[in-house]
C-alpha atoms as a PDB file:
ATOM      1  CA  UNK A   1      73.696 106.095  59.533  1.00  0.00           C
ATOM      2  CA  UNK A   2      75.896 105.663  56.159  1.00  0.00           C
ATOM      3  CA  UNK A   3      77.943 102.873  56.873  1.00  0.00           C
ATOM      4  CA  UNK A   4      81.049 104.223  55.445  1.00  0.00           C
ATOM      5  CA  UNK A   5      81.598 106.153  58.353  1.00  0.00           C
ATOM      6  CA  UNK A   6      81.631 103.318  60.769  1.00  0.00           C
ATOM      7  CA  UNK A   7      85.389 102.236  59.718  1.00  0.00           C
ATOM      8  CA  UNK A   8      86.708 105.977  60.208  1.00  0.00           C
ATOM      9  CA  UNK A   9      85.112 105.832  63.859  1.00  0.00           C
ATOM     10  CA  UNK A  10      86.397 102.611  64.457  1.00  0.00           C
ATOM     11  CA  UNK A  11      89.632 103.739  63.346  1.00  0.00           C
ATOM     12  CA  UNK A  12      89.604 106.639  65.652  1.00  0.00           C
ATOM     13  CA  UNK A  13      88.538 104.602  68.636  1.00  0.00           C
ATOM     14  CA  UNK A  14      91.383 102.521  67.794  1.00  0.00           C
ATOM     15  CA  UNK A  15      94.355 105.842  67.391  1.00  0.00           C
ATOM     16  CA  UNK A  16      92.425 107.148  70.961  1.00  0.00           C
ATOM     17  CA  UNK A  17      92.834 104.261  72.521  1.00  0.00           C
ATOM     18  CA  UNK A  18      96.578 104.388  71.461  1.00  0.00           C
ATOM     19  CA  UNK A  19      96.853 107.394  73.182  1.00  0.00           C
ATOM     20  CA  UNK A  20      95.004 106.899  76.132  1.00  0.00           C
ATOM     21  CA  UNK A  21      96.912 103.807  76.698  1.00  0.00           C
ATOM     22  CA  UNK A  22     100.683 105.167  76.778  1.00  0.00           C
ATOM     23  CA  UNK A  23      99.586 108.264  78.185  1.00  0.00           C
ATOM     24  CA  UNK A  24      97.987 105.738  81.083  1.00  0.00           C
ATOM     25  CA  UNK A  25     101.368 104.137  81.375  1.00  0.00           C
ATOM     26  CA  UNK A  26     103.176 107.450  81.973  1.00  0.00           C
ATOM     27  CA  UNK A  27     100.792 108.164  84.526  1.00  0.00           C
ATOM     28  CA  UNK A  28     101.239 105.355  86.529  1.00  0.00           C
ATOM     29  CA  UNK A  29     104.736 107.501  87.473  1.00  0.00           C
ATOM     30  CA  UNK A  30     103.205 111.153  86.609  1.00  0.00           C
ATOM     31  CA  UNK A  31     100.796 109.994  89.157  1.00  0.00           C
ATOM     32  CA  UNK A  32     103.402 109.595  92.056  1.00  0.00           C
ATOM     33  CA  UNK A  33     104.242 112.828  91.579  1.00  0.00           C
ATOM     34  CA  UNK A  34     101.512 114.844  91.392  1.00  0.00           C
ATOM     35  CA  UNK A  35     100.677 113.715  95.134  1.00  0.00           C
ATOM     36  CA  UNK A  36     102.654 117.027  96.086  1.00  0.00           C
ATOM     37  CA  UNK A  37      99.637 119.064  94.300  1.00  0.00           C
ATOM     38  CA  UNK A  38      96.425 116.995  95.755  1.00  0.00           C
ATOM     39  CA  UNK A  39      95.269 120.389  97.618  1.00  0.00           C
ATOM     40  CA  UNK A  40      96.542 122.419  95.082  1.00  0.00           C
ATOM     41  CA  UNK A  41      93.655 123.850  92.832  1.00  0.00           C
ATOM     42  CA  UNK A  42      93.311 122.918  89.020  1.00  0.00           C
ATOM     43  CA  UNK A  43      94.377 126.177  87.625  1.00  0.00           C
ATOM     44  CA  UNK A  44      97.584 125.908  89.687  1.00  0.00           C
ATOM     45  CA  UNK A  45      98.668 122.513  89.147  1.00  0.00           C
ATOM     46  CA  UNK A  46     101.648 122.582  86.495  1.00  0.00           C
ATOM     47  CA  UNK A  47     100.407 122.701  82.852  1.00  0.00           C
ATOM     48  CA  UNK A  48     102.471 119.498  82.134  1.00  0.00           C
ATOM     49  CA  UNK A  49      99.930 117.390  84.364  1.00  0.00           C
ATOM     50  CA  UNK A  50      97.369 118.274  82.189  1.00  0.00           C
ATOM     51  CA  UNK A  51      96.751 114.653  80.834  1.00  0.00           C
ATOM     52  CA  UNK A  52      95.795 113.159  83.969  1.00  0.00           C
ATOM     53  CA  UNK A  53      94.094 116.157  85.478  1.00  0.00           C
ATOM     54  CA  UNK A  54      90.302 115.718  85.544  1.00  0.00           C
ATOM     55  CA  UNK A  55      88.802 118.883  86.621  1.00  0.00           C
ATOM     56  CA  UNK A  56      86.094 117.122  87.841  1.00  0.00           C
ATOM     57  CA  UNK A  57      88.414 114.832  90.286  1.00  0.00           C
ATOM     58  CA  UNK A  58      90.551 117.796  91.333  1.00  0.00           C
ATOM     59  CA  UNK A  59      90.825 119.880  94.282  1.00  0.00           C
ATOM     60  CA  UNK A  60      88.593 122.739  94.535  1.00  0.00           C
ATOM     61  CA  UNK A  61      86.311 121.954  92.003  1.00  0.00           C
ATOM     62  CA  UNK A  62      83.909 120.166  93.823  1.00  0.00           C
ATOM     63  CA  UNK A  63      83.170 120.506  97.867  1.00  0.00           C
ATOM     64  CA  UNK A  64      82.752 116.709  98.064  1.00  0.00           C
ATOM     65  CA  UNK A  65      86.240 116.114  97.689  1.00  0.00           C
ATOM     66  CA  UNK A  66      89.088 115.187  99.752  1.00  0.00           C
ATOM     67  CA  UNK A  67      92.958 115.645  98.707  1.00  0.00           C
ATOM     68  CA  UNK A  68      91.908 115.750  95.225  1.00  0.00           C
ATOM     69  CA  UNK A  69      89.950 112.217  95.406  1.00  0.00           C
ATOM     70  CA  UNK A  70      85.506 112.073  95.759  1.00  0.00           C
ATOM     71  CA  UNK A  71      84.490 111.635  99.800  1.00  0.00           C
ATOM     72  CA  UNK A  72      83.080 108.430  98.694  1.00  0.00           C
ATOM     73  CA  UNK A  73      86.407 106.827  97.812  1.00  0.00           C
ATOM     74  CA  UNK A  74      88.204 108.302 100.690  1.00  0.00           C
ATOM     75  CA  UNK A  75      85.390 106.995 102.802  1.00  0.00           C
ATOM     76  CA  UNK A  76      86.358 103.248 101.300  1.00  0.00           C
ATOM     77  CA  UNK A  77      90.047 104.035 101.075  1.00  0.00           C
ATOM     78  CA  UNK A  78      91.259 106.421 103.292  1.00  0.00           C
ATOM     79  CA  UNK A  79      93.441 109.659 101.816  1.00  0.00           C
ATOM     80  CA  UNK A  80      96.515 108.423 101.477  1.00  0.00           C
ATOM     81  CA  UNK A  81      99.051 108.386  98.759  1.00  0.00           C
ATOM     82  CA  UNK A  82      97.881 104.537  98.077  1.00  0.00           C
ATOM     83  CA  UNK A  83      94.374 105.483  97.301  1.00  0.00           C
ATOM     84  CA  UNK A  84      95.106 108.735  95.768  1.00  0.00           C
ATOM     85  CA  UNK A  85      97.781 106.854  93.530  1.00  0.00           C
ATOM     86  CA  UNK A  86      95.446 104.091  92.515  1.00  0.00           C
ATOM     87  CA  UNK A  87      92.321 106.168  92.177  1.00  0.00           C
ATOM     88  CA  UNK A  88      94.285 108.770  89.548  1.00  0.00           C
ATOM     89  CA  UNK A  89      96.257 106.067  87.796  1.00  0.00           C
ATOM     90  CA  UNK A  90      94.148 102.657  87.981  1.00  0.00           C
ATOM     91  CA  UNK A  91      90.686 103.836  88.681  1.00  0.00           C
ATOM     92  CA  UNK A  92      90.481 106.918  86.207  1.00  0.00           C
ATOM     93  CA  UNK A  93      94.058 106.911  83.859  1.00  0.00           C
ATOM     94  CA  UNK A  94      94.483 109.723  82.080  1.00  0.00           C
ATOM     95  CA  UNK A  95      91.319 111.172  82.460  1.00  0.00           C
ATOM     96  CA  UNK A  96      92.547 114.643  81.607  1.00  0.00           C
ATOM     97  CA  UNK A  97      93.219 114.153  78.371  1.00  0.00           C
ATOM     98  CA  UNK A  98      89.287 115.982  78.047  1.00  0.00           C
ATOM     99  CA  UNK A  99      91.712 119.159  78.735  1.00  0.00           C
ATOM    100  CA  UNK A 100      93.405 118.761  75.181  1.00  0.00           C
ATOM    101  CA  UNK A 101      90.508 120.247  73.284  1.00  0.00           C
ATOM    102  CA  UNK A 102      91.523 118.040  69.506  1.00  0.00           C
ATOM    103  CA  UNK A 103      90.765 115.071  71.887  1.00  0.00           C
ATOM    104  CA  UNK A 104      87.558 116.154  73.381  1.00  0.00           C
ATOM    105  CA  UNK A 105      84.344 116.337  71.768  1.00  0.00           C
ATOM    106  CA  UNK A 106      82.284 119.712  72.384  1.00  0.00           C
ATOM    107  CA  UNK A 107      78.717 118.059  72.406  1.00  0.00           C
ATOM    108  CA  UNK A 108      76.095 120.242  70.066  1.00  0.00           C
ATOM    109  CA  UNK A 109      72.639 118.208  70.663  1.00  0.00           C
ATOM    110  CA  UNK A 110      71.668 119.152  66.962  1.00  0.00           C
ATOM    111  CA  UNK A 111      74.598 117.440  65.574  1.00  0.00           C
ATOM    112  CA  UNK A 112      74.275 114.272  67.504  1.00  0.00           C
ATOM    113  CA  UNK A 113      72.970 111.232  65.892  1.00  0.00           C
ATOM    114  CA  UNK A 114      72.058 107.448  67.615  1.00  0.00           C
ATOM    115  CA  UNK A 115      70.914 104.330  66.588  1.00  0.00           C
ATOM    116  CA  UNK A 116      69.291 101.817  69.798  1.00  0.00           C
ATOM    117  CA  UNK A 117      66.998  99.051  70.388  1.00  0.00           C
ATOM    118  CA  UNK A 118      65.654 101.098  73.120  1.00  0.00           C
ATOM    119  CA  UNK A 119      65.444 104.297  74.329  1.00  0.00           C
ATOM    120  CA  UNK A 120      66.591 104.879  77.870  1.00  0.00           C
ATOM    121  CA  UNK A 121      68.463 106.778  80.030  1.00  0.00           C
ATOM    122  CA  UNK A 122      70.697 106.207  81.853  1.00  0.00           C
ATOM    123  CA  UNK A 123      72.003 102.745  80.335  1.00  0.00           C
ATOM    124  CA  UNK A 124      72.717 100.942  83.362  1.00  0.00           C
ATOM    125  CA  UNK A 125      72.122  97.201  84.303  1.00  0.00           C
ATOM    126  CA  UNK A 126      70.008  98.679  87.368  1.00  0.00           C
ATOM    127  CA  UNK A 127      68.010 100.716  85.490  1.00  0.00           C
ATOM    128  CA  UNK A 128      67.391  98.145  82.696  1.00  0.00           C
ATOM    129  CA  UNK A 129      66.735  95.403  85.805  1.00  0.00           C
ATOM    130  CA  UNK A 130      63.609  97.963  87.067  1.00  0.00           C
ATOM    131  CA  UNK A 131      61.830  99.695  84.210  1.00  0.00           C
ATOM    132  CA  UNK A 132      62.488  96.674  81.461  1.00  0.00           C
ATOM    133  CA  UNK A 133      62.747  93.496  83.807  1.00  0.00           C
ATOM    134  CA  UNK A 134      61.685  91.721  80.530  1.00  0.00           C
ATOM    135  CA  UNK A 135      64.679  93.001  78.230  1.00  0.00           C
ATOM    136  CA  UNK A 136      68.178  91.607  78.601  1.00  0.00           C
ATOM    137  CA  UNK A 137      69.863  93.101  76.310  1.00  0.00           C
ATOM    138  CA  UNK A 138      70.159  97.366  74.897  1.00  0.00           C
ATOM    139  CA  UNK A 139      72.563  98.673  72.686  1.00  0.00           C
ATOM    140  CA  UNK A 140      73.272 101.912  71.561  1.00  0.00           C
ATOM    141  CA  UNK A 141      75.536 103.765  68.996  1.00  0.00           C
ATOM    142  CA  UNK A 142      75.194 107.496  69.475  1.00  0.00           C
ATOM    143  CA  UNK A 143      77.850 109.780  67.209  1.00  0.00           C
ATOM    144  CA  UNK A 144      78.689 113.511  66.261  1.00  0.00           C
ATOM    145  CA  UNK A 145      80.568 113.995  63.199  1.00  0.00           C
ATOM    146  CA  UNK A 146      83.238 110.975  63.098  1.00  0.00           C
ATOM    147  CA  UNK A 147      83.594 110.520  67.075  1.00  0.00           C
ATOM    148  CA  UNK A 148      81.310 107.885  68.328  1.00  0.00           C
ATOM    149  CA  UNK A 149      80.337 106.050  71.304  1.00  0.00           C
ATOM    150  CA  UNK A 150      79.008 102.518  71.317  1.00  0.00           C
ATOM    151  CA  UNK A 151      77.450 100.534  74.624  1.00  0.00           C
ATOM    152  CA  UNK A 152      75.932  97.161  74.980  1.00  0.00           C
ATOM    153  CA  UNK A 153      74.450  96.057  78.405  1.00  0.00           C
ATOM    154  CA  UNK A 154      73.441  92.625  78.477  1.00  0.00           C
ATOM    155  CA  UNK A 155      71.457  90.972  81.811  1.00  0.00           C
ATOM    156  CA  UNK A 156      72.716  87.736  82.542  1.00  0.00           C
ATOM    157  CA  UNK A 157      71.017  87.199  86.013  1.00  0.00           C
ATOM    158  CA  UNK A 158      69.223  88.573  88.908  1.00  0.00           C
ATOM    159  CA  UNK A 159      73.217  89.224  90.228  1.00  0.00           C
ATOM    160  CA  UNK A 160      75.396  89.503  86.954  1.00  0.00           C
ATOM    161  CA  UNK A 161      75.678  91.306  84.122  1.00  0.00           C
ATOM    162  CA  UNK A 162      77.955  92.286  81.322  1.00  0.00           C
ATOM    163  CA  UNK A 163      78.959  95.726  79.788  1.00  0.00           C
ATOM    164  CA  UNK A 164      81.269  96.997  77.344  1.00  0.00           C
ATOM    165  CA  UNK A 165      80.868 100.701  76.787  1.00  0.00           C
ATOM    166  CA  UNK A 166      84.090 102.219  73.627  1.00  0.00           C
ATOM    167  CA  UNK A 167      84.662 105.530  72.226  1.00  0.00           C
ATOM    168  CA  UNK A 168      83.923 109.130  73.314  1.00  0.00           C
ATOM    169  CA  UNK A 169      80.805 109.600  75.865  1.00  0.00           C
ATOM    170  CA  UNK A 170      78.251 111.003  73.960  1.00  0.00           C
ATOM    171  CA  UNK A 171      74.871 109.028  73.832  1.00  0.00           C
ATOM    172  CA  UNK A 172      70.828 109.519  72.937  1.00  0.00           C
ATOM    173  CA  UNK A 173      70.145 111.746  75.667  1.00  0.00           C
ATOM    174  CA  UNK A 174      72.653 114.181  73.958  1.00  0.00           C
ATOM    175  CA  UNK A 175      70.606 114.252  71.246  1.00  0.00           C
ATOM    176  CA  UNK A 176      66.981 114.751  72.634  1.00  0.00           C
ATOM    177  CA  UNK A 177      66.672 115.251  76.289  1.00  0.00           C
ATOM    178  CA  UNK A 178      70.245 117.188  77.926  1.00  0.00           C
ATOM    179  CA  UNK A 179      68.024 120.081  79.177  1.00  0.00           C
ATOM    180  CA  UNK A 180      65.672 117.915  81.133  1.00  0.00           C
ATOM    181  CA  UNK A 181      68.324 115.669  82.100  1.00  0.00           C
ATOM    182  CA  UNK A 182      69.996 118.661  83.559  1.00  0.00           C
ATOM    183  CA  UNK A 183      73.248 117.631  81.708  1.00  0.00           C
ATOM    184  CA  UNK A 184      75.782 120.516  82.680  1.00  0.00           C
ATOM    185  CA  UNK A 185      79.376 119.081  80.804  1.00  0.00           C
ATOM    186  CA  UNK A 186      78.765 119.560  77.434  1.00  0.00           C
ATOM    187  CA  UNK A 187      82.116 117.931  76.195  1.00  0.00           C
ATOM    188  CA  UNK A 188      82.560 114.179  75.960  1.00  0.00           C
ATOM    189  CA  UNK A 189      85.624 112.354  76.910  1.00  0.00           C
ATOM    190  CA  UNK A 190      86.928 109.227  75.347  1.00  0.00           C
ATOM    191  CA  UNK A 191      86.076 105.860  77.646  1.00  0.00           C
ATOM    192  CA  UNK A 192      86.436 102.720  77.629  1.00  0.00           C
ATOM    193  CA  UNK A 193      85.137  99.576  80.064  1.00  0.00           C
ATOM    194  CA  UNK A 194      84.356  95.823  79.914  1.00  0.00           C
ATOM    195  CA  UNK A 195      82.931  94.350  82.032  1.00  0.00           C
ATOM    196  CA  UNK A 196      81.949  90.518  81.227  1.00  0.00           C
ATOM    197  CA  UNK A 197      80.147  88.941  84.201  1.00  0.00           C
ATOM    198  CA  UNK A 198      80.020  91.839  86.797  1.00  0.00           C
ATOM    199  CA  UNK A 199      78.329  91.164  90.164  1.00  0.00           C
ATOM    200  CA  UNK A 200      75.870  94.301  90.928  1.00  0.00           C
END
């Protein structure tokens, strides 16, 4: 990796993240509003919604779900406008910015680039905990052009760990094994998590 580029993607970590934060804030009231569409489809939903409409959380898309929210969370918190609110605005904010295709990033596995400690997949504390009960800590930067995304999972216990996961969602596997894998989304939205002492 030349190390020049590493400011420009930290830069645009940094502008995304300015935009995925006020956009977050707007949804916290956007939110409320688009209860009126939960069992309205994706294509019919008002274009203006489009920031905080993940196709993969919405209506219609998927049989699993319930008043536009997965059967799993429903199952924990019922399908009311509560848990709809607080799964669209808290859980996942502004998850459809992926819709606004200068934000996104179209994943082409010869393009895609990483740098790790160790190869694995997926890079979860569970998975690191079975196959590598030896290893507490893997890392990996993975990057296509100037939009990057950087993890670090560190083991601090049988019971905690620690994760911090920035930038758009593209990792090794993009890179080497998406057929296997079975990958189907082949864009990458922009996250962001930290998680310092988790319980799991």
């Amino acid at each position: 990796m030349k190390l020049w580029r590493l400011p420009v993607q930290i830069t645009l970590w940094v502008l995304f993240m300015l935009i995925k934060g006020s956009t977050a804030f707007l949804g916290l009231f956007a939110i409320a509003y688009m209860w009126k569409w939960r069992n309205t489809t994706f294509d019919e939903v008002p274009k203006w919604t489009t920031p905080w409409l993940n196709p993969e959380d919405w209506h219609g898309t998927f049989n699993t779900y319930v008043s536009s929210m997965p059967r799993w969370w429903v199952q924990l918190h019922d399908a009311n406008f509560k848990s709809f609110w607080h799964y669209h605005a808290i859980r996942n904010p502004s998850n459809g910015l992926r819709n606004i295709e200068w934000l996104d990033l179209d994943i082409v596995p010869e393009k895609v680039k990483f740098k790790t400690n160790l190869y694995m997949y997926p890079y979860e504390p569970k998975y690191l905990r079975q196959h590598y009960p030896n290893t507490k800590t893997v890392w990996y930067l993975a990057w296509q052009g100037f939009q990057a995304g950087f993890k670090i999972v560190h083991i601090w216990n049988d019971e905690r760990h620690l994760v911090i996961k920035i930038g758009w969602r593209v990792e090794p596997l993009d890179a080497t094994e998406r057929e296997r894998a079975q990958v189907l989304i082949d864009d990458a939205s922009f996250a962001s998590k930290i998680l310092l002492y988790r319980k799991g």
